[in-house]
N, C-alpha and C. Protein backbone atom coordinates (compact mmCIF):
# COMPACT_ATOMS: atom_id res chain seq x y z
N UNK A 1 27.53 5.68 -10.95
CA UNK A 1 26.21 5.10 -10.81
C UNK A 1 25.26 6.17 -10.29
N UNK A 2 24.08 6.07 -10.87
CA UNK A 2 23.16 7.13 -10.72
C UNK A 2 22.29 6.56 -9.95
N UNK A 3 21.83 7.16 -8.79
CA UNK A 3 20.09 6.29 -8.40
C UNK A 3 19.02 8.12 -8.07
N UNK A 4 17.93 7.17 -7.81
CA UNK A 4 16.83 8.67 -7.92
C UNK A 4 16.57 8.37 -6.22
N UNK A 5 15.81 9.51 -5.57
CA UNK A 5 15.29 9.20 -4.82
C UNK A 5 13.64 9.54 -4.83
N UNK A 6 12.78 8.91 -4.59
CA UNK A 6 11.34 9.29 -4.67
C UNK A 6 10.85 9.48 -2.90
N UNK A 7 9.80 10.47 -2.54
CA UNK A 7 9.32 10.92 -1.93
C UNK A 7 8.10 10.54 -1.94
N UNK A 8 7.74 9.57 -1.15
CA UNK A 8 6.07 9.33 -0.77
C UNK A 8 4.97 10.03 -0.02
N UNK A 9 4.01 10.41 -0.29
CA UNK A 9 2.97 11.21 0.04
C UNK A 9 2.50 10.36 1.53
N UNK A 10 2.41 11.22 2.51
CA UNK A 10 1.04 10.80 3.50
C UNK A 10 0.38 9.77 3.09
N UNK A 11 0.09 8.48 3.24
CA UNK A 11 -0.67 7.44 2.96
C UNK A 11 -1.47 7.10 4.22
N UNK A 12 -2.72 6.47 3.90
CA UNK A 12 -3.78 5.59 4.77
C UNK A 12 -3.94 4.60 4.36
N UNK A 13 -4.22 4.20 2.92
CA UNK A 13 -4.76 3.18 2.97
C UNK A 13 -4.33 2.85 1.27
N UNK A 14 -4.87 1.35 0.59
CA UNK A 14 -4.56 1.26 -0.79
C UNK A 14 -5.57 0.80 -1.46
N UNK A 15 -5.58 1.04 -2.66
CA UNK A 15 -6.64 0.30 -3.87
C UNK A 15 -6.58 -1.09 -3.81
N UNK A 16 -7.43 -1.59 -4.47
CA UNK A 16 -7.32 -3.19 -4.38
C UNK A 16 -7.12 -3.48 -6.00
N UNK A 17 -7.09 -2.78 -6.38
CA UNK A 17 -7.28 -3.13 -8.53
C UNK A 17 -5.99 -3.14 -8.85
N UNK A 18 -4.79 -2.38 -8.34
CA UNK A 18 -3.14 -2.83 -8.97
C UNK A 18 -3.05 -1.65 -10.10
N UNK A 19 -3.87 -0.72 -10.27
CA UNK A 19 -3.54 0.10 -11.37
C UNK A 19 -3.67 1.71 -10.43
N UNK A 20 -3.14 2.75 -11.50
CA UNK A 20 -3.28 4.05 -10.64
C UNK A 20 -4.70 5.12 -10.11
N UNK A 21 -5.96 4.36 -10.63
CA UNK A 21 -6.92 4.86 -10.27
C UNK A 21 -7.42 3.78 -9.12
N UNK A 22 -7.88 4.42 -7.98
CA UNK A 22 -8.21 3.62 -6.85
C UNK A 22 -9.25 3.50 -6.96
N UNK A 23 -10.05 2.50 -6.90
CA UNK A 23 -11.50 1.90 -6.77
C UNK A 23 -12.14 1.81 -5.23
N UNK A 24 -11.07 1.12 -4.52
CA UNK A 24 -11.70 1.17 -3.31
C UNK A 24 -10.74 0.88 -2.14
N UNK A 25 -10.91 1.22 -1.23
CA UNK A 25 -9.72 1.64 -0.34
C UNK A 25 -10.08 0.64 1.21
N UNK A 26 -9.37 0.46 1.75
CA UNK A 26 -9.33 -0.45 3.35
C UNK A 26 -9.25 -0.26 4.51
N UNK A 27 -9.52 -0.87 5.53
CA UNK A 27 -8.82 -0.79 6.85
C UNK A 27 -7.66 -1.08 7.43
N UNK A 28 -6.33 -0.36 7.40
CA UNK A 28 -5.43 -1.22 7.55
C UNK A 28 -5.07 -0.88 9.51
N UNK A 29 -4.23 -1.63 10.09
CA UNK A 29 -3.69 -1.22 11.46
C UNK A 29 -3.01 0.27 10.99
N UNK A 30 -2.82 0.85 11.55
CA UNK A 30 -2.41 2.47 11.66
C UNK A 30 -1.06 2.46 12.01
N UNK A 31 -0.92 1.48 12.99
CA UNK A 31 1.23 1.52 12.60
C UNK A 31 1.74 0.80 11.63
N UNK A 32 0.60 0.28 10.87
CA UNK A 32 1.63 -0.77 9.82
C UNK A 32 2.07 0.64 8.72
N UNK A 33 1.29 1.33 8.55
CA UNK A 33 0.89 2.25 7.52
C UNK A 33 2.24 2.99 6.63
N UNK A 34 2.86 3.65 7.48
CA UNK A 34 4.42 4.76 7.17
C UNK A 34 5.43 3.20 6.57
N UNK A 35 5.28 2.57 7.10
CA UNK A 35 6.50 1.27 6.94
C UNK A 35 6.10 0.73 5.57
N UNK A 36 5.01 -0.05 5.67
CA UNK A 36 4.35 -0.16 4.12
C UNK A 36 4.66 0.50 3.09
N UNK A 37 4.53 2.06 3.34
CA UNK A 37 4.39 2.91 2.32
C UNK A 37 5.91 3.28 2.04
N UNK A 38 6.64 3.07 3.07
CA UNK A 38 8.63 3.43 2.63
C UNK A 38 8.96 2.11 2.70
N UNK A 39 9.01 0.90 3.50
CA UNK A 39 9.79 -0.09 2.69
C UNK A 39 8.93 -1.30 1.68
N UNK A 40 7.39 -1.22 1.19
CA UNK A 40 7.11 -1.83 0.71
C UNK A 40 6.44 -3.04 1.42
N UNK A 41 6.52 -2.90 2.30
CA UNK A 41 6.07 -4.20 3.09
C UNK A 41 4.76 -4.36 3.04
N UNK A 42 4.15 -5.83 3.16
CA UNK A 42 2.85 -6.19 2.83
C UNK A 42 1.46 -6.02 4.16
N UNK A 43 0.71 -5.20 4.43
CA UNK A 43 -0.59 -4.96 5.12
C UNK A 43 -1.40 -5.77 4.81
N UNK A 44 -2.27 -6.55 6.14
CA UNK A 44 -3.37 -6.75 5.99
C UNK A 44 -4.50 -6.35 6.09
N UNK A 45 -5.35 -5.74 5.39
CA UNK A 45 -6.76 -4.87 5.69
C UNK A 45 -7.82 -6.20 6.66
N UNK A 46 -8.66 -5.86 7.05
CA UNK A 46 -9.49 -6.11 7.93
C UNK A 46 -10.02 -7.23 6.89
N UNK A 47 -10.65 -7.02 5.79
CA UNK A 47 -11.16 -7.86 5.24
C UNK A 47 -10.70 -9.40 4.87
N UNK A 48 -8.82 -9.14 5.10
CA UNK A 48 -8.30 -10.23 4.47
C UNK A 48 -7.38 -9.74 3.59
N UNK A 49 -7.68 -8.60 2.30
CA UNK A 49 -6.71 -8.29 1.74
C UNK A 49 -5.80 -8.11 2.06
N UNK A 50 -4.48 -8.05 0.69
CA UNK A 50 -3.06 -8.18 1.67
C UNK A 50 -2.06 -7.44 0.53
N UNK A 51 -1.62 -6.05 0.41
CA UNK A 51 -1.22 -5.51 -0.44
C UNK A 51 -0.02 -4.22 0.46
N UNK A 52 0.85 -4.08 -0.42
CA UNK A 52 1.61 -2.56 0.15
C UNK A 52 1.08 -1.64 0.02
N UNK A 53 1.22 -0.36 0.75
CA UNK A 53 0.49 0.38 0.38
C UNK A 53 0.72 1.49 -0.37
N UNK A 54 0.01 2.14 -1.03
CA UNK A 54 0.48 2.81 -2.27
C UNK A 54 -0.49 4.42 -2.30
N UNK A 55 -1.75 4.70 -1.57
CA UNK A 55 -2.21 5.77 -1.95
C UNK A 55 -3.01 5.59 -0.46
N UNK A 56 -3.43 7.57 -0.67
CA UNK A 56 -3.93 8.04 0.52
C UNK A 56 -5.27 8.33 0.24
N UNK A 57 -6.46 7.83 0.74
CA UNK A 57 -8.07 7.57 0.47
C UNK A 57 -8.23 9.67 0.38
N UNK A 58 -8.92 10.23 -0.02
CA UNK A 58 -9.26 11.02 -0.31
C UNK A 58 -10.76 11.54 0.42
N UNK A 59 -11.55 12.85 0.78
CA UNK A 59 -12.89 12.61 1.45
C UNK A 59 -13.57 12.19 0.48
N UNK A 60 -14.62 11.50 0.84
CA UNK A 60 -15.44 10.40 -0.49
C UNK A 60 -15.28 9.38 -0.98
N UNK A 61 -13.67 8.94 -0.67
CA UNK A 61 -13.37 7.54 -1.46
C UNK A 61 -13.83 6.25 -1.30
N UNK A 62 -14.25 5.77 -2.10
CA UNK A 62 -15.31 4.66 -1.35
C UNK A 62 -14.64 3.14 -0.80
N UNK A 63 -15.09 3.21 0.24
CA UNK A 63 -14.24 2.44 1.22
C UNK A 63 -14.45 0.63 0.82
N UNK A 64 -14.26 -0.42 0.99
CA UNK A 64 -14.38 -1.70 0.75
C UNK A 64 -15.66 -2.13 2.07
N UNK A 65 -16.65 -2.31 1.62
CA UNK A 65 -17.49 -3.03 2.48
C UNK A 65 -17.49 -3.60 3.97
N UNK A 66 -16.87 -4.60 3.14
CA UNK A 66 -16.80 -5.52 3.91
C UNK A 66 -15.65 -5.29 5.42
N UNK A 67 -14.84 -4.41 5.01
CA UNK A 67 -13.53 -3.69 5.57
C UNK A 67 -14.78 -2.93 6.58
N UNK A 68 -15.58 -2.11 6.61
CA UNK A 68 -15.93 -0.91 7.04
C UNK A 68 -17.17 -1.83 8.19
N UNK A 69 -17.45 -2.79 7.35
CA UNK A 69 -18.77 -3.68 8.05
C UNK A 69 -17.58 -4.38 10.02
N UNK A 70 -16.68 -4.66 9.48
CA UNK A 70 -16.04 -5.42 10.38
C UNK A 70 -15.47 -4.37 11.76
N UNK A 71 -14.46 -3.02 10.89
CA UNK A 71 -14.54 -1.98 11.79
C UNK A 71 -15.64 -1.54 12.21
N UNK A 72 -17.07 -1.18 11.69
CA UNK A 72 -18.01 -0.92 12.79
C UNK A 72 -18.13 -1.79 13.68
N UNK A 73 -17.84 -3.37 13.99
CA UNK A 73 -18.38 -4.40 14.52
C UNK A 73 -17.55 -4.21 16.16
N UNK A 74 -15.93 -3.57 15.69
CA UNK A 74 -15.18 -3.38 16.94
C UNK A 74 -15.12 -2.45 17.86
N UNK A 75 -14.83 -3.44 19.32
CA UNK A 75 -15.30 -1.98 20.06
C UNK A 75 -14.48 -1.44 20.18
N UNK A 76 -14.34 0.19 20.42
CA UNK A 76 -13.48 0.82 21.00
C UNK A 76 -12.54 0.97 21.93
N UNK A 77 -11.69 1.14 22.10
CA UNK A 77 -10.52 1.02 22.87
C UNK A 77 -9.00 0.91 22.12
N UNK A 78 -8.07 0.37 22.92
CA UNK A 78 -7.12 -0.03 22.47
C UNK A 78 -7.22 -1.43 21.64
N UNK A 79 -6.33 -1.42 20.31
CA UNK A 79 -6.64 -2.24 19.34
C UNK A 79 -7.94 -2.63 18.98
N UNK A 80 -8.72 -1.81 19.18
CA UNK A 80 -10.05 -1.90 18.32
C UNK A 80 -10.96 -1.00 17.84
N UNK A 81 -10.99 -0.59 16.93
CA UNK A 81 -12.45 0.40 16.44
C UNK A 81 -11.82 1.98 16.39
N UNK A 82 -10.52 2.33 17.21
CA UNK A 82 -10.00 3.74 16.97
C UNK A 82 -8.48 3.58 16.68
């Protein structure tokens, strides 16, 4: 029996469209992030979305609104805003 092993890139965050070009990318918690991205497990972004994660936002990538509207809203500290 043969199996492969694949190697996942540094990830932050994921597309919301399900295909390999990312449209727009999220807020997710920052420890969910490595786990997501090696066992598949499901993240919730700030907005509500709820996806594994699959790719690492790039400088420029345009972020989800509504995601970015809610992180500015939190304050700083622990579990919020950093």
């Amino acid at each position: 029996m043969s199996t492969s092993t694949q190697t996942l890139p540094d990830v932050d965050t994921r597309d919301s469209t399900g295909d390999d070009t990312p449209k727009m990318f999220h807020y997710v918690q920052k420890n969910k992030i490595a786990e997501s991205a090696v066992m598949g497990t499901m993240v919730v972004a700030l907005c509500g979305e709820v996806f594994p994660v699959t790719r690492s936002p790039k400088p420029g990538s345009p972020v989800c609104p509504d995601c970015k509207q809610i992180f500015e809203g939190l304050k700083p500290g622990p579990g919020g805003g950093e």
